[in-house]
Protein backbone atom coordinates (compact mmCIF):
# COMPACT_ATOMS: atom_id res chain seq x y z
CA UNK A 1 -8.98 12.65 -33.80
CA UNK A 2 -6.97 10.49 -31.40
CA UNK A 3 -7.37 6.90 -31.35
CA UNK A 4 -5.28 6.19 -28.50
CA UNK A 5 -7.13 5.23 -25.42
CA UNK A 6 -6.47 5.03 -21.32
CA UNK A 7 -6.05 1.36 -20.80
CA UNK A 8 -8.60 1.60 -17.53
CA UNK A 9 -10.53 3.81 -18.81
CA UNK A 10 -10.87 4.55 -22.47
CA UNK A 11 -10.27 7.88 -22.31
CA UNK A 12 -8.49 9.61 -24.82
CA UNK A 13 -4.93 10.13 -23.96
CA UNK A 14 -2.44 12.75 -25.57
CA UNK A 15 0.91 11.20 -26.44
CA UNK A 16 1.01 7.64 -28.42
CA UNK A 17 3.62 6.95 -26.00
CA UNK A 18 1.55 7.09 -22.47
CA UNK A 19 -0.61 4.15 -21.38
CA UNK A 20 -3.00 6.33 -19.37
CA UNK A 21 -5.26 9.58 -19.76
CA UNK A 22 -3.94 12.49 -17.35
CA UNK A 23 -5.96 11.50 -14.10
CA UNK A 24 -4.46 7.51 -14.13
CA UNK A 25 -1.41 8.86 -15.46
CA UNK A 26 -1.04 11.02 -11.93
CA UNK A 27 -2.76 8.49 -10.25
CA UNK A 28 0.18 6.21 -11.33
CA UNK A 29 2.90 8.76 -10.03
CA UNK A 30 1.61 8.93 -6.90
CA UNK A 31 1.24 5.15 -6.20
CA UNK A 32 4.68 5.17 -7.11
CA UNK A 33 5.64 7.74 -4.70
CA UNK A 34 3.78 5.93 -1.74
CA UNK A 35 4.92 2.65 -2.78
CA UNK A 36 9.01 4.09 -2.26
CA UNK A 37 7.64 5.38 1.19
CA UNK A 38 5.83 1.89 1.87
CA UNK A 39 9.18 0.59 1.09
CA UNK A 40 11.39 3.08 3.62
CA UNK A 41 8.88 1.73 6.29
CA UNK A 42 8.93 -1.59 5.67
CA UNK A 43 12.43 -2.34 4.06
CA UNK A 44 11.04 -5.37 2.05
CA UNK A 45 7.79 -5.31 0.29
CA UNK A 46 6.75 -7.15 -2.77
CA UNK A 47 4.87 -4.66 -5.18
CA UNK A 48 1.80 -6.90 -5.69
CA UNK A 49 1.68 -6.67 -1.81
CA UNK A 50 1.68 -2.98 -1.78
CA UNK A 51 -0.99 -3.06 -4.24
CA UNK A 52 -3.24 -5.23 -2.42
CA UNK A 53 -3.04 -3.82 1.08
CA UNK A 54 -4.17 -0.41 -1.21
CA UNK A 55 -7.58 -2.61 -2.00
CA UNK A 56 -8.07 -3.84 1.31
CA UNK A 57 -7.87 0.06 2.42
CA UNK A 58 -11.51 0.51 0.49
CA UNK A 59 -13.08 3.61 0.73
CA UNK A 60 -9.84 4.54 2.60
CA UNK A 61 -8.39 4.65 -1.65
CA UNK A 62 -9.04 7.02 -3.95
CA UNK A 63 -10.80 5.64 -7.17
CA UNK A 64 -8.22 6.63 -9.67
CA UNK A 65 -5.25 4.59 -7.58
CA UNK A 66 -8.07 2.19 -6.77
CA UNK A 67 -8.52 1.89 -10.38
CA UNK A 68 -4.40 1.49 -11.19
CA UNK A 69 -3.58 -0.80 -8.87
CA UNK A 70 -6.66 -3.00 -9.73
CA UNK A 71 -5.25 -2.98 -13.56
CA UNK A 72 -1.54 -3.52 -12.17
CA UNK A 73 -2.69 -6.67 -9.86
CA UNK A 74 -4.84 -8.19 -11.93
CA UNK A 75 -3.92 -7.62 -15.76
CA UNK A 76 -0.50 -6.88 -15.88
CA UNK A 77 2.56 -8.94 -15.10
CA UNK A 78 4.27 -6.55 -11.90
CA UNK A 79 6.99 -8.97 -10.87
């Protein structure tokens, strides 16, 4: 049995080397990909900015990225 767990959501996750289960894991390659387009668009824009205007979006936010950028912005270092 695998003791490694999703650091959002404690869900068992495959490789010892991924932080995240399969759904935050994708999650986090998408907010990725929109945070390169974010950048394109607005030429300069702090990560921790990105992630925040994502959380003032609400609803708007789907709860997986909702989730990842919530564990980015407030308990990881990003900068």
């Amino acid at each position: 049995m695998n003791d490694i767990k999703c650091k959002i959501c404690q869900d068992e996750i495959d490789k010892s080397s991924d932080k995240f289960c399969s759904n935050h894991k994708l999650a986090k390659a998408k907010l990725q990909n929109g945070y390169e387009l974010w950048l394109k668009a607005y030429d300069s824009l702090p990560y921790d900015d990105f992630l925040q205007q994502l959380l003032d979006l609400g609803d708007l936010v789907g709860a997986l990225v909702k989730d990842l950028a919530e564990f980015e912005l407030y308990f990881i270092e990003t900068k």
